[in-house]
Protein backbone atom coordinates (compact mmCIF):
# COMPACT_ATOMS: atom_id res chain seq x y z
CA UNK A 1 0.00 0.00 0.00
CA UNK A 2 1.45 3.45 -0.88
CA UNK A 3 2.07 5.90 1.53
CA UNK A 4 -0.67 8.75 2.35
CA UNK A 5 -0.16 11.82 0.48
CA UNK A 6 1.62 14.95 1.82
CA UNK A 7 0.23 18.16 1.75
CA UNK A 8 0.98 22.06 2.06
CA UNK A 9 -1.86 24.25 2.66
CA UNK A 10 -1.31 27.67 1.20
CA UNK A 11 -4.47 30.53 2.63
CA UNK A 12 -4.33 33.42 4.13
CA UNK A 13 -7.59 32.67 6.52
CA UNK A 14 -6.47 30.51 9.29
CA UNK A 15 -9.73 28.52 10.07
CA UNK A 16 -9.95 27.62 5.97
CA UNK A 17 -6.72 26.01 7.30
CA UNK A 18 -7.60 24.70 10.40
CA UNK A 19 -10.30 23.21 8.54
CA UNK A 20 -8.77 21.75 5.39
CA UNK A 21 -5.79 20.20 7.83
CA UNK A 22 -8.28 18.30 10.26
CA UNK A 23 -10.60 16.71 7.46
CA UNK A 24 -7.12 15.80 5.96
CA UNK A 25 -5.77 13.91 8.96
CA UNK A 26 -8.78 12.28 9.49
CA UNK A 27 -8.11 10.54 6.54
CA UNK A 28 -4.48 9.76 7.24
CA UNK A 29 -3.34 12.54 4.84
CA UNK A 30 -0.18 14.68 6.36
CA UNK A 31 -0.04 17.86 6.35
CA UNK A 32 3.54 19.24 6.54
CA UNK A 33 3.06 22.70 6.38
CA UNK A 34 0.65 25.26 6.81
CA UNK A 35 1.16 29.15 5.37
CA UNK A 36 -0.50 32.77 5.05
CA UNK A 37 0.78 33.63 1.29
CA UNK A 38 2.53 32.61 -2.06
CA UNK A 39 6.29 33.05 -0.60
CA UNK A 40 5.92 31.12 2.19
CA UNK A 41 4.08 28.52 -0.05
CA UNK A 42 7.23 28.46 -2.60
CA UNK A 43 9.27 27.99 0.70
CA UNK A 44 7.50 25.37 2.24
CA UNK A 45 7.33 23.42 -0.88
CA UNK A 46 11.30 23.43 -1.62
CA UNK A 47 11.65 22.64 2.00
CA UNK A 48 8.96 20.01 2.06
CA UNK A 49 8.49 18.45 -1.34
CA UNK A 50 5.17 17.63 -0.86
CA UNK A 51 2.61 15.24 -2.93
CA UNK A 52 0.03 18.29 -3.13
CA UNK A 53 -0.30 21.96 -2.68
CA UNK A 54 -3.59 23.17 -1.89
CA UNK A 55 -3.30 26.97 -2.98
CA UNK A 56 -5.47 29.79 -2.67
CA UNK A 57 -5.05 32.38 -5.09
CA UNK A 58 -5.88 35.71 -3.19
CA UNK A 59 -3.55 36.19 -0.31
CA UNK A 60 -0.84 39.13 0.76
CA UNK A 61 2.57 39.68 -0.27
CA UNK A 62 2.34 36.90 -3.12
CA UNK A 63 -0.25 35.52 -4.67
CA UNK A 64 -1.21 31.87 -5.27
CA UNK A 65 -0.72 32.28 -8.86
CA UNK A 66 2.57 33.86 -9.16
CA UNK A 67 3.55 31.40 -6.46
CA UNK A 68 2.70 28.65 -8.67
CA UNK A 69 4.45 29.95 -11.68
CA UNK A 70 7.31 29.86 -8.91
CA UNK A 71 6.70 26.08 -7.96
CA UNK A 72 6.58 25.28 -11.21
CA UNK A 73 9.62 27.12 -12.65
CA UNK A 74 11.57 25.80 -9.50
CA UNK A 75 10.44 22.23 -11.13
CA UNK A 76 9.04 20.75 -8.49
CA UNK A 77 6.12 19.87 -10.69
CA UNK A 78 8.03 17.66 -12.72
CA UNK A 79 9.49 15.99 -9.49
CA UNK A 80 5.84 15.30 -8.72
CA UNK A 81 4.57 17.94 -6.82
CA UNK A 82 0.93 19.07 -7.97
CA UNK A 83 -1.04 21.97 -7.35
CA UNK A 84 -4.53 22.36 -6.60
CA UNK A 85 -6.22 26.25 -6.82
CA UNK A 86 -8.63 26.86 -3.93
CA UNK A 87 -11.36 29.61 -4.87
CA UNK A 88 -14.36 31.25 -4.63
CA UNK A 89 -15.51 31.42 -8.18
CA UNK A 90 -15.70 28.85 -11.00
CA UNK A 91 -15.21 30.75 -13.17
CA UNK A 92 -12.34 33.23 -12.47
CA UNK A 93 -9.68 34.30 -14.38
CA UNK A 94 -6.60 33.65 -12.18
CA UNK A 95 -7.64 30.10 -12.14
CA UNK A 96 -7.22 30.15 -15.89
CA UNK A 97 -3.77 31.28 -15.49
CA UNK A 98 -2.98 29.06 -12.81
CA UNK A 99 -3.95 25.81 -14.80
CA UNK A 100 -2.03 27.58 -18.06
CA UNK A 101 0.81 28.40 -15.56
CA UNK A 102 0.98 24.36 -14.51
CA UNK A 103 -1.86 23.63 -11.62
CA UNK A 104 -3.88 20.24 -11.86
CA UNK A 105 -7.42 21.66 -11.10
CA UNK A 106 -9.15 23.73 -8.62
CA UNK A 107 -11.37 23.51 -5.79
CA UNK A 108 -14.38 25.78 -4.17
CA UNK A 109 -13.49 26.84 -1.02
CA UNK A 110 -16.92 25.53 0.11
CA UNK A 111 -15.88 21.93 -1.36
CA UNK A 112 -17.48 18.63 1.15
CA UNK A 113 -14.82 16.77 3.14
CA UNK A 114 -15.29 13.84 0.65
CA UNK A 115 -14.54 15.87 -2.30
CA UNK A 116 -11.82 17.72 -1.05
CA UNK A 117 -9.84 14.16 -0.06
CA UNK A 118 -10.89 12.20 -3.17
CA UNK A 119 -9.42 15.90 -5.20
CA UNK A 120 -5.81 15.43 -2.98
CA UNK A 121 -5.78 11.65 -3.15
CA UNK A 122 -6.43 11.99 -7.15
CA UNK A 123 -3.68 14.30 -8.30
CA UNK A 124 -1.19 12.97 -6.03
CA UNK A 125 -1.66 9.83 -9.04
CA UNK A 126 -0.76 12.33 -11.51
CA UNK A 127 -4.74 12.67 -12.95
CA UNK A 128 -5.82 15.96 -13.69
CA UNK A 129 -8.82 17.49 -11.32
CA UNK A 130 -10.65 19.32 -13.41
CA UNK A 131 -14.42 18.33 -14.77
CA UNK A 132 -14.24 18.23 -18.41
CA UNK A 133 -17.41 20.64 -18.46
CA UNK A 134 -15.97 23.05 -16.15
CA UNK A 135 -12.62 22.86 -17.93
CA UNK A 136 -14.30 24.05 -21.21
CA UNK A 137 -16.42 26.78 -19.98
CA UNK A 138 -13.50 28.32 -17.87
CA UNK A 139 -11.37 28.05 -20.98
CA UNK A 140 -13.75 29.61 -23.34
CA UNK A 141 -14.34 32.56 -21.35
CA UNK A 142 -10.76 32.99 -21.02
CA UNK A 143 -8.40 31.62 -23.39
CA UNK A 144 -6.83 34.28 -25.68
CA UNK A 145 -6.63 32.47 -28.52
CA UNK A 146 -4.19 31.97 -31.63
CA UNK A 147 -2.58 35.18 -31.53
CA UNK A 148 -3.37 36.73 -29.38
CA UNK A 149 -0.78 39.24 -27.84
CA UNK A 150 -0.20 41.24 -24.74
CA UNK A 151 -3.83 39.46 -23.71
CA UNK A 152 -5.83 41.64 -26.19
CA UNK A 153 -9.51 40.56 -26.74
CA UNK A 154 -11.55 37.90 -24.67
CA UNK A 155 -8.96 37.01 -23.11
CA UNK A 156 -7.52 39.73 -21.48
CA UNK A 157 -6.47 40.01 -17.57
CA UNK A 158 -4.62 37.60 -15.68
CA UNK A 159 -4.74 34.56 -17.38
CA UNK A 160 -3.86 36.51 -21.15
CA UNK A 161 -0.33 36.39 -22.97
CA UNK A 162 2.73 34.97 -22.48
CA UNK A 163 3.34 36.78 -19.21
CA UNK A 164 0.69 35.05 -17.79
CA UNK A 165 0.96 31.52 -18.63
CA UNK A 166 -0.21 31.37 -22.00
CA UNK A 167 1.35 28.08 -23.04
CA UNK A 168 2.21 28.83 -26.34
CA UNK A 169 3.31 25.18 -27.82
CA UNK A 170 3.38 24.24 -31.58
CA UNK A 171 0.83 21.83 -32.55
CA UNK A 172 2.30 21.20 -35.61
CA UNK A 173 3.96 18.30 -33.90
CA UNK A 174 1.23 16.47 -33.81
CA UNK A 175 0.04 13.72 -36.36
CA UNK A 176 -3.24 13.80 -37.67
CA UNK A 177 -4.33 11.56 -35.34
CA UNK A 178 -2.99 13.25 -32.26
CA UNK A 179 -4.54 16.71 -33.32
CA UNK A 180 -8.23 14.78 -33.82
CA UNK A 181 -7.34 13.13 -30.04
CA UNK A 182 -6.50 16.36 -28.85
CA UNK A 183 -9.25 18.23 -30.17
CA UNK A 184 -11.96 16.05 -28.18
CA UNK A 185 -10.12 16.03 -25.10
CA UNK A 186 -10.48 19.57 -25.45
CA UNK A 187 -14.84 19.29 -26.44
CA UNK A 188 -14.95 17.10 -22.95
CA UNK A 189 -14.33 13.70 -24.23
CA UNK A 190 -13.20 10.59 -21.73
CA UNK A 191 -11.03 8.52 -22.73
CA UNK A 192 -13.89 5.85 -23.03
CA UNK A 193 -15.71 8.38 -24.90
CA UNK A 194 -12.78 9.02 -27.46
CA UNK A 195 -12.26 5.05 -27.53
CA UNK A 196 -15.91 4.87 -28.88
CA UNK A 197 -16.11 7.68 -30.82
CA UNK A 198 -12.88 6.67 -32.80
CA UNK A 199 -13.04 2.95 -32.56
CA UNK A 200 -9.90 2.38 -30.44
CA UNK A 201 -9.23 0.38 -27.68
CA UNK A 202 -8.82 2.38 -24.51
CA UNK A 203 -5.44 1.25 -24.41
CA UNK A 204 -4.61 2.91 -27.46
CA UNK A 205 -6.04 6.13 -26.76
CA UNK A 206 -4.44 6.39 -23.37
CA UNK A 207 -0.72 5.75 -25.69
CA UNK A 208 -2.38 8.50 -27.83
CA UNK A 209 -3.12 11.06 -25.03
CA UNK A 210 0.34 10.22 -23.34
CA UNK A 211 2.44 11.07 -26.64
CA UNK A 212 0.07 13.76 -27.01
CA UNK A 213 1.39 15.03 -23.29
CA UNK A 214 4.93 13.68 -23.85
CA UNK A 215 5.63 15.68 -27.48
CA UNK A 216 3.74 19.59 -26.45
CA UNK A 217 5.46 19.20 -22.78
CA UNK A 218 2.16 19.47 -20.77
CA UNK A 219 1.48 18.33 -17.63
CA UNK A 220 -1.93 16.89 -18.08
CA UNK A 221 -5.41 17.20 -19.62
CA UNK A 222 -5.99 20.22 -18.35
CA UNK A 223 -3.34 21.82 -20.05
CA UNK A 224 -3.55 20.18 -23.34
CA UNK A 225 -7.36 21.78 -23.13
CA UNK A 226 -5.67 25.18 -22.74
CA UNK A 227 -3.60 24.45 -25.61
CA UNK A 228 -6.18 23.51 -27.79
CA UNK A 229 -8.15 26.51 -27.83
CA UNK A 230 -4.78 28.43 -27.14
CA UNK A 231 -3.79 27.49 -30.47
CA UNK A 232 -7.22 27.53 -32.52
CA UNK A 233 -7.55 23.72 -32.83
CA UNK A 234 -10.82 24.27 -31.06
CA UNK A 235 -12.92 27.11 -31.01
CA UNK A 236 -15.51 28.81 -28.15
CA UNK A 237 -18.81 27.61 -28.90
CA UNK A 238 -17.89 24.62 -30.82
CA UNK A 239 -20.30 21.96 -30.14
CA UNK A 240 -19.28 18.93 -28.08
CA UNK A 241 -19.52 15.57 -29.94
């Protein structure tokens, strides 16, 4: 049996993390640190490695996005560490940078017990958090699209341009097959629902998906949704099939 996950809460309200520690522990999760803002959170993490940051995104002095461009660029992600935004809103534009910037998913602050442990327990496997129909609408809204510079457009605030975690990779590198993958993971698709829809085995589509992840550099799903509609491969509005 593996060992529990290990986790760094990151808020700046100390009874959100009172309260995210003891439903943790309950479930034999560790929590090795607990901070007020994004530099602490960059600290604790180097110091800590944990399996999962839980990160709010408004707090003092740093914020829990720039912190996890930090994290990231520090590459602790790519040792394993993974990054969940904590929120108030859906649909917000800092969590569209964060997940461009490298976090697995997000959480509502007002998220049950259950929820929040299955969400740690999950992305400590690697799996992205995100629900495929929350993923698109928070990427529509916000994306900026092939393009797009200096965030101009739809996509402009936080989670707009290269500055802010636009991921800008080339497509191009795809085979045909990989860009018709990637454009339904982007409309929503499982990987059951890809299988059927394109007659594979699910065993091939999870080789396609990983290549897909392996050849653009992305983390997860969540990402290569970004970079779908990033790069125009799928458009707002287009219809899920």
């Amino acid at each position: 049996m593996s060992e529990p996950p290990r986790v760094v809460i990151a808020d700046d309200q100390a009874l959100v993390r009172g309260g995210f520690r003891l439903i943790l522990k309950s479930d034999g999760i560790s929590v090795v640190a607990e901070v007020a803002d994004g530099a602490e959170a960059v600290a604790a993490v180097l110091k800590h490695q944990p399996d999962v940051v839980l990160m709010d995104i408004r707090m003092p002095e740093m914020d829990g996005l720039e912190a996890t461009r930090r994290i990231v660029a520090s590459g602790a992600c790519s040792a394993g560490v993974r990054i969940i935004i904590l929120t108030t809103f859906d649909l917000d534009q800092y969590v569209y940078a964060a997940l461009a910037a490298g976090a697995s998913g997000f959480l509502l602050k007002d998220v049950s017990p259950e929820h929040l442990v299955s969400a740690v327990r999950l992305v400590r496997t690697g799996d992205a958090l995100l629900a495929p129909s929350i993923t698109r609408r928070l990427v529509e809204r916000f994306a900026p699209g092939p393009g797009a510079a200096g965030g101009a457009g739809r996509g402009s605030g936080p989670g707009s341009g290269s500055g802010s975690g636009s991921l800008g990779r080339d497509v191009s590198v795809l085979t045909p097959r990989e860009l018709e993958v990637l454009g339904l993971i982007a409309r929503g698709l499982s990987n059951a629902e890809l299988a059927t829809t394109l007659t594979l085995s699910e065993a091939t589509v999870k080789t396609h998906v990983a290549r897909i992840l392996t050849k653009l550099g992305l983390r997860d799903r969540v990402q290569a949704v970004v970079l779908a509609y990033e790069s125009g491969l799928v458009t707002p509005g287009a219809e899920r099939v």
